[in-house]
PDB file of N, CA and C in Angstrom:
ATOM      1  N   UNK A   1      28.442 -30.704 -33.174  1.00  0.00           N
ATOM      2  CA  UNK A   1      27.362 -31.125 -32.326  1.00  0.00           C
ATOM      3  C   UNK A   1      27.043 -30.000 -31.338  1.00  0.00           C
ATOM      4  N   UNK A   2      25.796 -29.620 -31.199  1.00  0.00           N
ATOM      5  CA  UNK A   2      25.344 -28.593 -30.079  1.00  0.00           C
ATOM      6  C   UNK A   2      25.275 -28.700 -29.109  1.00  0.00           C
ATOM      7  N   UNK A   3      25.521 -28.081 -27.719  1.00  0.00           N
ATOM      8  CA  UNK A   3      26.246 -28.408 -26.488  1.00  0.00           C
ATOM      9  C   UNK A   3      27.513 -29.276 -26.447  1.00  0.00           C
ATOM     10  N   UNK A   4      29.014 -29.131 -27.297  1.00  0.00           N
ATOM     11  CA  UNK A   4      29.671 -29.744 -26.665  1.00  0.00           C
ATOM     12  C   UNK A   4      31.008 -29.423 -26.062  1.00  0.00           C
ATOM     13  N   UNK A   5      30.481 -27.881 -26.135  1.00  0.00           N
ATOM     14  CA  UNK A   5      31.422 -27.039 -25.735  1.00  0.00           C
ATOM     15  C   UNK A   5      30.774 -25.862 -24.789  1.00  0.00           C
ATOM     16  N   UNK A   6      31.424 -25.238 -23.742  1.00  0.00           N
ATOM     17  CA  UNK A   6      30.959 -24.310 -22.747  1.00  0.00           C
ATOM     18  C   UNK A   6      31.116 -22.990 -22.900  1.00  0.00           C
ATOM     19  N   UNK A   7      30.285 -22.447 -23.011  1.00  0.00           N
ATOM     20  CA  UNK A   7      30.797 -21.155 -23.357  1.00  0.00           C
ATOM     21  C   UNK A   7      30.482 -20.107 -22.331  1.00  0.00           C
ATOM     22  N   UNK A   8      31.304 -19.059 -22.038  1.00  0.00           N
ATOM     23  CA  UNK A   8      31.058 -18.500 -20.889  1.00  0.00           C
ATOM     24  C   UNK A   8      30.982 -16.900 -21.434  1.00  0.00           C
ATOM     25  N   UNK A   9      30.468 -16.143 -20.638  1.00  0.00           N
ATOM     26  CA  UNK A   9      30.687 -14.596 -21.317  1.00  0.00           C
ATOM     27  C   UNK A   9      30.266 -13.962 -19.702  1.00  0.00           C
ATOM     28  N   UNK A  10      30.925 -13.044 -19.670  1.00  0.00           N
ATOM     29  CA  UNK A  10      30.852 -11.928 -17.928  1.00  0.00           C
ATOM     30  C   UNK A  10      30.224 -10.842 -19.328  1.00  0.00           C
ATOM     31  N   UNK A  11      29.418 -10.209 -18.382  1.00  0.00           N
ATOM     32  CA  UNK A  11      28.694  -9.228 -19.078  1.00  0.00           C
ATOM     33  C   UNK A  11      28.403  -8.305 -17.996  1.00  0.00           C
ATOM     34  N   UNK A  12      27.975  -6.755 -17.897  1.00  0.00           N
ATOM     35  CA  UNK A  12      27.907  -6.240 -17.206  1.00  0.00           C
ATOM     36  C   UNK A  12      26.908  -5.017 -17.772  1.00  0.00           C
ATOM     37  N   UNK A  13      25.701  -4.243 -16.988  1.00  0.00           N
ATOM     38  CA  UNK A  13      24.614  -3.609 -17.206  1.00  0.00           C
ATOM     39  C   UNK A  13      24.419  -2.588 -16.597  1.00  0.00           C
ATOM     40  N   UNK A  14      24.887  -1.484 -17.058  1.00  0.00           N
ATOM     41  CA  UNK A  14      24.986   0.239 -17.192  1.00  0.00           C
ATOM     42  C   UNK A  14      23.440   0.677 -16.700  1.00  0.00           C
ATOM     43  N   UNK A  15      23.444   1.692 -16.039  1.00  0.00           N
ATOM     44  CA  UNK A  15      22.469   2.277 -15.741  1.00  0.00           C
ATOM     45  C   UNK A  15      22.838   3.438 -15.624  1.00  0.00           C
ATOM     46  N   UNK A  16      22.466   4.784 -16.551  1.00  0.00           N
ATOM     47  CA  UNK A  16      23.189   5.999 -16.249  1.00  0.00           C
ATOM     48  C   UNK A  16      21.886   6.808 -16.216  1.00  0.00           C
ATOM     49  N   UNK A  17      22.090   7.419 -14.974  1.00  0.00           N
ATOM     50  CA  UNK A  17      20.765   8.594 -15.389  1.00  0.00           C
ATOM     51  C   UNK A  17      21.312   9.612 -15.259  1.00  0.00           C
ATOM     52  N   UNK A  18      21.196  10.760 -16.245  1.00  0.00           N
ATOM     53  CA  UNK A  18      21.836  12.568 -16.004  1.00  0.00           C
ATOM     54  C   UNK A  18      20.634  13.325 -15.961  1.00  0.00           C
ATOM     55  N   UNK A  19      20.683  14.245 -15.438  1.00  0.00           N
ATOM     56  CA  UNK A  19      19.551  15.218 -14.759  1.00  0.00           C
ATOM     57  C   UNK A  19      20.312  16.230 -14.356  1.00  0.00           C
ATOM     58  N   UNK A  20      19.640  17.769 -14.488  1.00  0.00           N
ATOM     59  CA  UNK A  20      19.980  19.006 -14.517  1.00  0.00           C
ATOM     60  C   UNK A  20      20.241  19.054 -12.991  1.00  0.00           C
ATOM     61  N   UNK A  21      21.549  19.771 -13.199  1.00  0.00           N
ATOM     62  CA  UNK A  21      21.885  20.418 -11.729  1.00  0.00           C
ATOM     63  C   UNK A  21      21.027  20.953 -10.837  1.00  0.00           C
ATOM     64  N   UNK A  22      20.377  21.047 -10.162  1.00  0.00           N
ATOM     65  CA  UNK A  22      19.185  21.736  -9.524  1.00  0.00           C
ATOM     66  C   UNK A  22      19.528  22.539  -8.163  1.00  0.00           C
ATOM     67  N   UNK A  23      18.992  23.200  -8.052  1.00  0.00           N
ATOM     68  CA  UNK A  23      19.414  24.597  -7.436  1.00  0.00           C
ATOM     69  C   UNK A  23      17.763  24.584  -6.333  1.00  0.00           C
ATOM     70  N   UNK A  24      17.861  24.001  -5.428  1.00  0.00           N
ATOM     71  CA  UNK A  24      19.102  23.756  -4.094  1.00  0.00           C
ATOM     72  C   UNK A  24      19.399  22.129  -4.586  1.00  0.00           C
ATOM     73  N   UNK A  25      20.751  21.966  -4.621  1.00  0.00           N
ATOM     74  CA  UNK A  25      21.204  20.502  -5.142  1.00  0.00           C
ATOM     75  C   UNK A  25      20.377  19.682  -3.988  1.00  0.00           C
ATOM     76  N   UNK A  26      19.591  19.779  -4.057  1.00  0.00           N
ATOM     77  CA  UNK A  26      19.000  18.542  -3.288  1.00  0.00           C
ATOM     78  C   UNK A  26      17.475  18.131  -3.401  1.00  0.00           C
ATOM     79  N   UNK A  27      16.967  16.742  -3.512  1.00  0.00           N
ATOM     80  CA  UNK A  27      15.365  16.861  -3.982  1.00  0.00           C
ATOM     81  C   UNK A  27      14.631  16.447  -2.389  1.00  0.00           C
ATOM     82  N   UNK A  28      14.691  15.052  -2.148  1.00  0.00           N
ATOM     83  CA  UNK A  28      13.954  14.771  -1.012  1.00  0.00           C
ATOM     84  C   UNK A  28      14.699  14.327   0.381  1.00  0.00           C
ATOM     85  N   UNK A  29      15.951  14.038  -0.236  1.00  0.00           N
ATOM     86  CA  UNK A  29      16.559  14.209   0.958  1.00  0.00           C
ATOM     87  C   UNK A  29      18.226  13.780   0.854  1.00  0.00           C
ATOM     88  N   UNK A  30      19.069  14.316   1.748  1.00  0.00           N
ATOM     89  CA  UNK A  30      20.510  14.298   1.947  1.00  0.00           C
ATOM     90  C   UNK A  30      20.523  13.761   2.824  1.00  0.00           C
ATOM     91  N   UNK A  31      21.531  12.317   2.682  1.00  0.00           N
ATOM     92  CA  UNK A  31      22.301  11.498   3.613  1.00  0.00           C
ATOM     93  C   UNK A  31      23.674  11.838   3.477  1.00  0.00           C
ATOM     94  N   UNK A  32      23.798  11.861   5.034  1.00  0.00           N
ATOM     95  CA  UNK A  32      25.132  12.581   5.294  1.00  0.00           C
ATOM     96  C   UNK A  32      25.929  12.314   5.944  1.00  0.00           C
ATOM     97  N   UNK A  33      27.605  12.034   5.626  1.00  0.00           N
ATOM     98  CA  UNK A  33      27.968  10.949   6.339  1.00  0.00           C
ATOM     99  C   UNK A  33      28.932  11.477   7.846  1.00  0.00           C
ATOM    100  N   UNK A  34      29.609  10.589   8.219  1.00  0.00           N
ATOM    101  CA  UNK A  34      30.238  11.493   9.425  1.00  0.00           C
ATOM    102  C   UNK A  34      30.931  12.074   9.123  1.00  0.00           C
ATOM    103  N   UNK A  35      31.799  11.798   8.276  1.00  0.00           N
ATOM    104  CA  UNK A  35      32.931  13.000   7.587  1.00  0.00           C
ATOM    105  C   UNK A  35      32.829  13.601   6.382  1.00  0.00           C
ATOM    106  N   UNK A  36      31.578  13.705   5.915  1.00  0.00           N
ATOM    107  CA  UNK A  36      31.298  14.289   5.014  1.00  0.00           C
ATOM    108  C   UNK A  36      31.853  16.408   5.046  1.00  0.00           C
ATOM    109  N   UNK A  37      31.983  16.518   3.552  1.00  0.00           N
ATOM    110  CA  UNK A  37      32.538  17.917   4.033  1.00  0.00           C
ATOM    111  C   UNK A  37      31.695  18.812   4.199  1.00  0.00           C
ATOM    112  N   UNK A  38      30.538  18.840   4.127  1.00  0.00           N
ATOM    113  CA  UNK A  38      29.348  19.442   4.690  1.00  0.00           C
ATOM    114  C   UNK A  38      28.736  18.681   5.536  1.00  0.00           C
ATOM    115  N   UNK A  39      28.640  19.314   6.933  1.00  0.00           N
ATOM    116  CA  UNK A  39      28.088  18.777   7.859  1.00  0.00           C
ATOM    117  C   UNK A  39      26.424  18.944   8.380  1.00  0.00           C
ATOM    118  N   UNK A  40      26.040  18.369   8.976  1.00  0.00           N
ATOM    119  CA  UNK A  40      24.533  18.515   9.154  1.00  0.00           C
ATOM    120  C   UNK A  40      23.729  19.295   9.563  1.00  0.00           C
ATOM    121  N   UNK A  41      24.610  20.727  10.308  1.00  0.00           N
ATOM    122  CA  UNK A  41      23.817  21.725  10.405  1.00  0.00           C
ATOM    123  C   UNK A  41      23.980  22.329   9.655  1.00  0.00           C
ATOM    124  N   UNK A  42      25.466  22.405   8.984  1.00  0.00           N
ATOM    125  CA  UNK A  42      25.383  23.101   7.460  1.00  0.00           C
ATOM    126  C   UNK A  42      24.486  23.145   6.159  1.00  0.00           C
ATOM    127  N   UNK A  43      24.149  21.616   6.556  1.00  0.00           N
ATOM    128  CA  UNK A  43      23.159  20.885   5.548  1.00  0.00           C
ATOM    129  C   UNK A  43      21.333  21.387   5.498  1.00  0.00           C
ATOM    130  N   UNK A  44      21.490  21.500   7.210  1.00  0.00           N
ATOM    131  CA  UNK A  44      19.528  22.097   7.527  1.00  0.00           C
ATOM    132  C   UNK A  44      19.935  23.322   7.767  1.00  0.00           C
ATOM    133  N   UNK A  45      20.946  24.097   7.352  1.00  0.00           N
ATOM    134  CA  UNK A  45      20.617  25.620   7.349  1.00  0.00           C
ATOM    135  C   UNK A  45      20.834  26.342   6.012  1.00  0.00           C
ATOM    136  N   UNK A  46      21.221  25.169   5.007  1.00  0.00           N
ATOM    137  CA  UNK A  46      21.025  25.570   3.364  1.00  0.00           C
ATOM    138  C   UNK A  46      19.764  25.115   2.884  1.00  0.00           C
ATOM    139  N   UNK A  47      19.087  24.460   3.556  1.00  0.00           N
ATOM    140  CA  UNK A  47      18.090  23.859   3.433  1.00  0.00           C
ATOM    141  C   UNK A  47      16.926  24.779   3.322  1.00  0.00           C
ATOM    142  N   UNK A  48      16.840  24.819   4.957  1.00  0.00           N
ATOM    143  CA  UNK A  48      16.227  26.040   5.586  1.00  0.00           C
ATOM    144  C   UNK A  48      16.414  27.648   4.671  1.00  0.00           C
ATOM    145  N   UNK A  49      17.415  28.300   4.458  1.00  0.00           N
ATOM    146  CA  UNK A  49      17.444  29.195   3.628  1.00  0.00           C
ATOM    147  C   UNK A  49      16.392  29.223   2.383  1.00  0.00           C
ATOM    148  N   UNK A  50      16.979  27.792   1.756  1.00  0.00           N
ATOM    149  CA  UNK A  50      16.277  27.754   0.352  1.00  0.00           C
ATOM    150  C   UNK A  50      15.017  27.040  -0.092  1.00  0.00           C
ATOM    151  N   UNK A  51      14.105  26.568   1.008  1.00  0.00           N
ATOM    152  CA  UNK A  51      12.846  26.032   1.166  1.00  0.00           C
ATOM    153  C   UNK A  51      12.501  26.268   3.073  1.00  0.00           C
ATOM    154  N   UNK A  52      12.386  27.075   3.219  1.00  0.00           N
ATOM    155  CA  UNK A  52      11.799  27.518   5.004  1.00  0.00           C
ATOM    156  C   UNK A  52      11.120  26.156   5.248  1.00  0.00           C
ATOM    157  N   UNK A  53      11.524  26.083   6.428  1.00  0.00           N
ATOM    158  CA  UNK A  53      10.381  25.114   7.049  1.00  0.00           C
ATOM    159  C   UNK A  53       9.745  23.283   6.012  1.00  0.00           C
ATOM    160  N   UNK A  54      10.316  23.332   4.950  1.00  0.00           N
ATOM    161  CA  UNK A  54      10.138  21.881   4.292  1.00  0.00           C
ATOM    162  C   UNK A  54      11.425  20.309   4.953  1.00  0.00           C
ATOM    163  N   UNK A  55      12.114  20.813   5.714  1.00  0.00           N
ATOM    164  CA  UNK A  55      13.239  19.768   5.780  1.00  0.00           C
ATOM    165  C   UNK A  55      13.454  19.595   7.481  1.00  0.00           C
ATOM    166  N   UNK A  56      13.048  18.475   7.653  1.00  0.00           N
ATOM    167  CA  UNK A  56      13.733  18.077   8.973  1.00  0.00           C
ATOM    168  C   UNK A  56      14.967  17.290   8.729  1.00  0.00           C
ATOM    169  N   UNK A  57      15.807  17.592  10.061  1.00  0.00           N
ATOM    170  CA  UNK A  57      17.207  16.850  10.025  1.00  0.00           C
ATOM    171  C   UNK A  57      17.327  16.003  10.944  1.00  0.00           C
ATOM    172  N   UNK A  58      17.304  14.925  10.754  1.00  0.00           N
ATOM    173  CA  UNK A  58      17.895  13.598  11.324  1.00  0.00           C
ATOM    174  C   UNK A  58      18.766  13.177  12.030  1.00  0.00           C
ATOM    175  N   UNK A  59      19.498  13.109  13.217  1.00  0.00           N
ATOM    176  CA  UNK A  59      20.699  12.654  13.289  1.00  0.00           C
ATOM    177  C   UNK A  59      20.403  11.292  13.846  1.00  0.00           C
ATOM    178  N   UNK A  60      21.819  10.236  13.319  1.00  0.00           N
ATOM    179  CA  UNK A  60      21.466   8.565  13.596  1.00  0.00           C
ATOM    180  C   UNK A  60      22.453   8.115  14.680  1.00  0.00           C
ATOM    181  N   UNK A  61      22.248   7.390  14.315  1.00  0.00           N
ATOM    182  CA  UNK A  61      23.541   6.201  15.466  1.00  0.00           C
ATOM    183  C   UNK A  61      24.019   5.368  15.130  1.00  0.00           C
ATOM    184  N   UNK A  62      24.681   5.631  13.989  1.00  0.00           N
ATOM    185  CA  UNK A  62      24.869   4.789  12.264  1.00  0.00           C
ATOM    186  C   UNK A  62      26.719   5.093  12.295  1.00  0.00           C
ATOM    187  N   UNK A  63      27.461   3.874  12.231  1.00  0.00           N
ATOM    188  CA  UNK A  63      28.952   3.959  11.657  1.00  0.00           C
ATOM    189  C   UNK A  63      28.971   4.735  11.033  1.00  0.00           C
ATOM    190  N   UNK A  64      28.428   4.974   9.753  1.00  0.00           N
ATOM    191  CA  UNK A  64      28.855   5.498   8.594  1.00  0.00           C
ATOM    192  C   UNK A  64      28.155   7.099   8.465  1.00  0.00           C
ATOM    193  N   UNK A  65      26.354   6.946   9.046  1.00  0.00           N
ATOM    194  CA  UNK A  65      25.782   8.130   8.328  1.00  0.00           C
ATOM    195  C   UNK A  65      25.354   8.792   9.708  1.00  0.00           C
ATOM    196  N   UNK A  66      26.108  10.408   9.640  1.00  0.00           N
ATOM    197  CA  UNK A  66      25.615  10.834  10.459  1.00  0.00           C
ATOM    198  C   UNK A  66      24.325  11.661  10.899  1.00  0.00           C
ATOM    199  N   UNK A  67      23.629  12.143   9.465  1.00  0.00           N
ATOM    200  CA  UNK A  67      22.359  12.343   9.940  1.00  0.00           C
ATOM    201  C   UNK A  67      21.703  12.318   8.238  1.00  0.00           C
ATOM    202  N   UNK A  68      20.256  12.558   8.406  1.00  0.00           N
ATOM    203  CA  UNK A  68      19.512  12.604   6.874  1.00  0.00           C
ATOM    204  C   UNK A  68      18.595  13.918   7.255  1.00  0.00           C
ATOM    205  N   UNK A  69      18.831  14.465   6.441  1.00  0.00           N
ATOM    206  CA  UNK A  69      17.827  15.679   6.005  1.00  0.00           C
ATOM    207  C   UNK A  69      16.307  15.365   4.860  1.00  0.00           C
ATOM    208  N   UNK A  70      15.374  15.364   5.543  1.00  0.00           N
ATOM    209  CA  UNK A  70      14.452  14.507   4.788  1.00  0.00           C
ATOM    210  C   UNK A  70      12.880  15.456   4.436  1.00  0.00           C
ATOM    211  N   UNK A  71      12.468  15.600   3.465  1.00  0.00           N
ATOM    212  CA  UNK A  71      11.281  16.519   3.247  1.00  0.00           C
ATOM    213  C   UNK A  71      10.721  16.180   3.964  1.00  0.00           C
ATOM    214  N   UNK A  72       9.853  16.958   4.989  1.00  0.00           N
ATOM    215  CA  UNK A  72       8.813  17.017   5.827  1.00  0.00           C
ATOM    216  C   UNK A  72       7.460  16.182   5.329  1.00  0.00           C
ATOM    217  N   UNK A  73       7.298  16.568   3.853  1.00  0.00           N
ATOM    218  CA  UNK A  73       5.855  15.665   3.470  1.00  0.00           C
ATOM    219  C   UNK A  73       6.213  14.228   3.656  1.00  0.00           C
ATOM    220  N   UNK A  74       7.528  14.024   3.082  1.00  0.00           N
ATOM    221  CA  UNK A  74       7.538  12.270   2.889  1.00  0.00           C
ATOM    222  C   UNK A  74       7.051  11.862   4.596  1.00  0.00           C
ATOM    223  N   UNK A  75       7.738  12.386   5.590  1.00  0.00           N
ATOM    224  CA  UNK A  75       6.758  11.744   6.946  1.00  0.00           C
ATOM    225  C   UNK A  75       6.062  11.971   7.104  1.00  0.00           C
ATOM    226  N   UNK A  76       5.314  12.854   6.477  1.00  0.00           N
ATOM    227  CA  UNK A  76       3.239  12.484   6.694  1.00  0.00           C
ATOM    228  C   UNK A  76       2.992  11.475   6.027  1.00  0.00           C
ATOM    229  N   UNK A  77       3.385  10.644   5.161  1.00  0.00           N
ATOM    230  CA  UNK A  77       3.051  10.225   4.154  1.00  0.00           C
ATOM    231  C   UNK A  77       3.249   8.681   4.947  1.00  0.00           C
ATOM    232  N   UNK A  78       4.284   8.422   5.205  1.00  0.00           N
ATOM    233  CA  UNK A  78       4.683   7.129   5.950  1.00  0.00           C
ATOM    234  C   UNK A  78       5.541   7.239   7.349  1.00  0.00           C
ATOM    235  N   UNK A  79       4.836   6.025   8.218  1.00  0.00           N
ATOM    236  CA  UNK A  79       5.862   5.864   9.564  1.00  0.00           C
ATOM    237  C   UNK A  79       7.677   6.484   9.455  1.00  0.00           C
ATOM    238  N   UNK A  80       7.931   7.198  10.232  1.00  0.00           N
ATOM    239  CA  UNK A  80       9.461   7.778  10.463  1.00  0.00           C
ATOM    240  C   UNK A  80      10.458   6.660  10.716  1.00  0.00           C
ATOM    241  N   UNK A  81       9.935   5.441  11.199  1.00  0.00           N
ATOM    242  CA  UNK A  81      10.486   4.963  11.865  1.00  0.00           C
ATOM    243  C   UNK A  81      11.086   3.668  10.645  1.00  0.00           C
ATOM    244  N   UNK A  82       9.731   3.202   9.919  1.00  0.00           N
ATOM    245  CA  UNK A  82       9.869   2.782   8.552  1.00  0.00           C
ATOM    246  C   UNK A  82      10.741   2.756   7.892  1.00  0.00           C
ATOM    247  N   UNK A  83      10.252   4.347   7.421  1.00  0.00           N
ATOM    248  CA  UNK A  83      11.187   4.894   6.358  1.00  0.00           C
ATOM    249  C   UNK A  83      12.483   4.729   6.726  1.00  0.00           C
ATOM    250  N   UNK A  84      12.908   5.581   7.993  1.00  0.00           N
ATOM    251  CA  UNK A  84      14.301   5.458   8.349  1.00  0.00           C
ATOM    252  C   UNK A  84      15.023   4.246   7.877  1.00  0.00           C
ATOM    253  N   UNK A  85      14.123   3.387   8.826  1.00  0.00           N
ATOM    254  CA  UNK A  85      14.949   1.706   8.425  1.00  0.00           C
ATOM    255  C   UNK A  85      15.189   1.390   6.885  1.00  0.00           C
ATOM    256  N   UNK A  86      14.418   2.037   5.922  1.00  0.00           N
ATOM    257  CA  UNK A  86      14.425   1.336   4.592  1.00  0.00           C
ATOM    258  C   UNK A  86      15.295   2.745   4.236  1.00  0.00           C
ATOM    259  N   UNK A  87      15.819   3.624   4.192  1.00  0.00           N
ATOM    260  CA  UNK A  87      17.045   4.526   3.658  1.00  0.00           C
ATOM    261  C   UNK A  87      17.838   4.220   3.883  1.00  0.00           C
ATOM    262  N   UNK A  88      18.080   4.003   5.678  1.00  0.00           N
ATOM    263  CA  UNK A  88      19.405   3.444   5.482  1.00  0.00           C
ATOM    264  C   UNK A  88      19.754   1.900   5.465  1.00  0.00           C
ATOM    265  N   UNK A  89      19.063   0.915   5.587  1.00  0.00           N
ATOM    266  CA  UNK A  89      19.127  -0.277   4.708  1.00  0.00           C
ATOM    267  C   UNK A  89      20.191   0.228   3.052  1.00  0.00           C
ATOM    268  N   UNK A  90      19.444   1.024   2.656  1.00  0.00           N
ATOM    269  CA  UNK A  90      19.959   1.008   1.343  1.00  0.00           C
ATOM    270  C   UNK A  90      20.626   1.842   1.080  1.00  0.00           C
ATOM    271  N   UNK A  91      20.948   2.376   1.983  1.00  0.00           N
ATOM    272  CA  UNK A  91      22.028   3.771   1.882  1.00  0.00           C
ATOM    273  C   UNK A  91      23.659   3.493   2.081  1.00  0.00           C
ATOM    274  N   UNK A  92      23.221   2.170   3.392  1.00  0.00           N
ATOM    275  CA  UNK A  92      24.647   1.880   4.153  1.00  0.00           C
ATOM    276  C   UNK A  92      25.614   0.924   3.095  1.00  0.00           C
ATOM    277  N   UNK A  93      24.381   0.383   1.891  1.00  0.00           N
ATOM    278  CA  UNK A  93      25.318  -0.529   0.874  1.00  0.00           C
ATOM    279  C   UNK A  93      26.235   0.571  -0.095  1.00  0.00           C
ATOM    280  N   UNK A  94      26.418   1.557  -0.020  1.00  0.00           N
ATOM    281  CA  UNK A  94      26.374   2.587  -1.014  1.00  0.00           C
ATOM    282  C   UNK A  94      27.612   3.564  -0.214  1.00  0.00           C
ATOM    283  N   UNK A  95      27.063   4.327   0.759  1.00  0.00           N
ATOM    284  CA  UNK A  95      28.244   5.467   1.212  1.00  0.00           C
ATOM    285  C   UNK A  95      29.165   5.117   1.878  1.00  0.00           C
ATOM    286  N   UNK A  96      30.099   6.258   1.609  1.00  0.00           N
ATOM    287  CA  UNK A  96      31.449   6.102   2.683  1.00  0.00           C
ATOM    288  C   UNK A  96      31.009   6.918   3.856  1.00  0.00           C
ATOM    289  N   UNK A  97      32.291   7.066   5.466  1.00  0.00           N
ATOM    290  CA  UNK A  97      31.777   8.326   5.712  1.00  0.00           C
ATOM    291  C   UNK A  97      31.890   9.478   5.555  1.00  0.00           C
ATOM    292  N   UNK A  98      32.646   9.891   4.393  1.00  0.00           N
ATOM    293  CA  UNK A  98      33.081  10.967   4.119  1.00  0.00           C
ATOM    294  C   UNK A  98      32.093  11.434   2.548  1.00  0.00           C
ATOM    295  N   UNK A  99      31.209  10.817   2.210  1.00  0.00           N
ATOM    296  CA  UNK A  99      29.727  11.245   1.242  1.00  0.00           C
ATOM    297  C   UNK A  99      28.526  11.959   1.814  1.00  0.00           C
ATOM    298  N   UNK A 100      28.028  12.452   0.872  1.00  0.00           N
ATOM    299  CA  UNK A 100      26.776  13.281   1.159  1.00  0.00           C
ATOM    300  C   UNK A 100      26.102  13.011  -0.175  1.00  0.00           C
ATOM    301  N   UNK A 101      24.841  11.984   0.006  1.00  0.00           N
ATOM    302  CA  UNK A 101      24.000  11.371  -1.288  1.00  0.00           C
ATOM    303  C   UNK A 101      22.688  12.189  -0.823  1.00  0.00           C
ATOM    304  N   UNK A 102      22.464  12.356  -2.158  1.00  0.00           N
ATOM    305  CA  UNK A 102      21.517  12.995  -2.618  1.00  0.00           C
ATOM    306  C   UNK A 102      20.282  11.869  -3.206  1.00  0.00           C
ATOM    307  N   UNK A 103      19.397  12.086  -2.613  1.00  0.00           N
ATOM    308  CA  UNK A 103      18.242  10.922  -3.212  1.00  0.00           C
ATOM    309  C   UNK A 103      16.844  11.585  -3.566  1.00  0.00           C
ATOM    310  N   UNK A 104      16.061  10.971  -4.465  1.00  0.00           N
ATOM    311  CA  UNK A 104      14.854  11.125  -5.064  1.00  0.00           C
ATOM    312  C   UNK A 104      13.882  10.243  -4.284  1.00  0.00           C
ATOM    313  N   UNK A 105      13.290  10.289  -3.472  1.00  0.00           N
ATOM    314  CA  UNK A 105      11.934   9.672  -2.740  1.00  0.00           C
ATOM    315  C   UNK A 105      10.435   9.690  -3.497  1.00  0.00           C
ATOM    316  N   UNK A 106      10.385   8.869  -3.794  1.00  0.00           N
ATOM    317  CA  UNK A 106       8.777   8.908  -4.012  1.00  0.00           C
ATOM    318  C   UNK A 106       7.804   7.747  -3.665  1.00  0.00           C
ATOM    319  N   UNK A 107       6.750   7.902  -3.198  1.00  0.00           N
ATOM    320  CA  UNK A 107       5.834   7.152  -2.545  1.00  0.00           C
ATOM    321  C   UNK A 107       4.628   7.110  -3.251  1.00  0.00           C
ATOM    322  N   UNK A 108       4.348   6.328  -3.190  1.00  0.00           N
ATOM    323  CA  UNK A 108       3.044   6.061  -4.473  1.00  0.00           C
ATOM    324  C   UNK A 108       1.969   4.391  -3.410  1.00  0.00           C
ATOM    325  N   UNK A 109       0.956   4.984  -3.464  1.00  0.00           N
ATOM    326  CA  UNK A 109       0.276   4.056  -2.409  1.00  0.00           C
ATOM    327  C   UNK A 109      -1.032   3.321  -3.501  1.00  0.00           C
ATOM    328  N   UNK A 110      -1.080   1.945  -2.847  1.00  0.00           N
ATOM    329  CA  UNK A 110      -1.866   1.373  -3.936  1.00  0.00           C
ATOM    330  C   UNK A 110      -2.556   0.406  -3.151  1.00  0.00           C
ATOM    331  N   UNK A 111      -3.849   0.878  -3.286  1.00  0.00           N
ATOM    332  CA  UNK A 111      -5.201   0.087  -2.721  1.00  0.00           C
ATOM    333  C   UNK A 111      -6.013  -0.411  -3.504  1.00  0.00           C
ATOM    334  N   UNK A 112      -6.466  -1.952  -2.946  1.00  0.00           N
ATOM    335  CA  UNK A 112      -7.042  -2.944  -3.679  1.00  0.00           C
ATOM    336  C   UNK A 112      -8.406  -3.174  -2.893  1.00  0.00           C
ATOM    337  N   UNK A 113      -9.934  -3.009  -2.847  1.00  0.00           N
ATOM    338  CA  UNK A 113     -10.814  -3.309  -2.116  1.00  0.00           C
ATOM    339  C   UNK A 113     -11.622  -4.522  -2.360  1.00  0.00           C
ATOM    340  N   UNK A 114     -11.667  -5.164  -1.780  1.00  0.00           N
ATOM    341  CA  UNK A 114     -12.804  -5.936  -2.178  1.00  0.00           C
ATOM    342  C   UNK A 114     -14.316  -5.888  -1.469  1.00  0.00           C
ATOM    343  N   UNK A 115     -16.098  -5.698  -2.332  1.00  0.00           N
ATOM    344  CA  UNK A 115     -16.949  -5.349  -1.666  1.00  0.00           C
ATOM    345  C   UNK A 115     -17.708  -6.416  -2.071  1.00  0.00           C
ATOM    346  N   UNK A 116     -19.005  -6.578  -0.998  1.00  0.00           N
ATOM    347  CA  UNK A 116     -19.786  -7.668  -1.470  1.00  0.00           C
ATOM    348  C   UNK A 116     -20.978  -6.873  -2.267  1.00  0.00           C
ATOM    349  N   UNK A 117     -21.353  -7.722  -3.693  1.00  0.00           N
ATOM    350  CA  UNK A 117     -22.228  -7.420  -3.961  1.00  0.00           C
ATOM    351  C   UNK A 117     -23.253  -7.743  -3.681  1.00  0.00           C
ATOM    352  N   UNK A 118     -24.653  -6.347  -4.044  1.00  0.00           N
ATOM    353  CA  UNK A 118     -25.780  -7.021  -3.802  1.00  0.00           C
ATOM    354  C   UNK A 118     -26.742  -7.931  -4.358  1.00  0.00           C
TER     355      UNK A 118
END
């Protein structure tokens, strides 16, 4: 007879992404923690070397993260204050303080108008 037994199964869902080492290891921005082994001026002066003038550095008031190094365009693009809140929202589920994450940012804006016709 169907249903008269329970059947249970734990299952679990892989997500692997690999991508080329990239040279400066970093795309849009480095979160960096307090004890991370590169520290944050270390961090905006490899920065600085290897893209002049694209990276501002962050420092927080965060347990865990002590500052973010973040491409200059992404804050033209959106509020500082925003963004901040939504990195490390999702940053603080993730690092220790002794990490330095590397993240991919992208912003993509999407407008809907509505006009009256004539």
């Amino acid at each position: 007879m169907i249903g008269d037994h329970n059947v249970s199964s734990r299952k679990a869902t892989l997500t692997l992404k690999i991508s080329e080492f990239e040279v400066p290891p970093m795309q849009d921005m480095l979160i960096i923690g307090r004890k991370a082994p590169i520290g944050p001026e270390a961090a905006r002066r490899m920065a600085e070397a290897l893209s002049p003038e694209q990276f501002t550095l962050m420092k927080m008031d965060h347990p865990k993260i002590e500052a973010v190094l973040l491409r200059n365009s992404l804050l033209q693009m959106i509020d500082e204050k925003l963004l901040m809140n939504i990195i490390l929202e999702e940053a603080e589920r993730m690092i220790s303080d002794s990490m330095v994450l590397r993240s991919e940012l992208k912003i993509a804006m999407s407008v809907q108008r509505e006009v009256d016709l004539l």
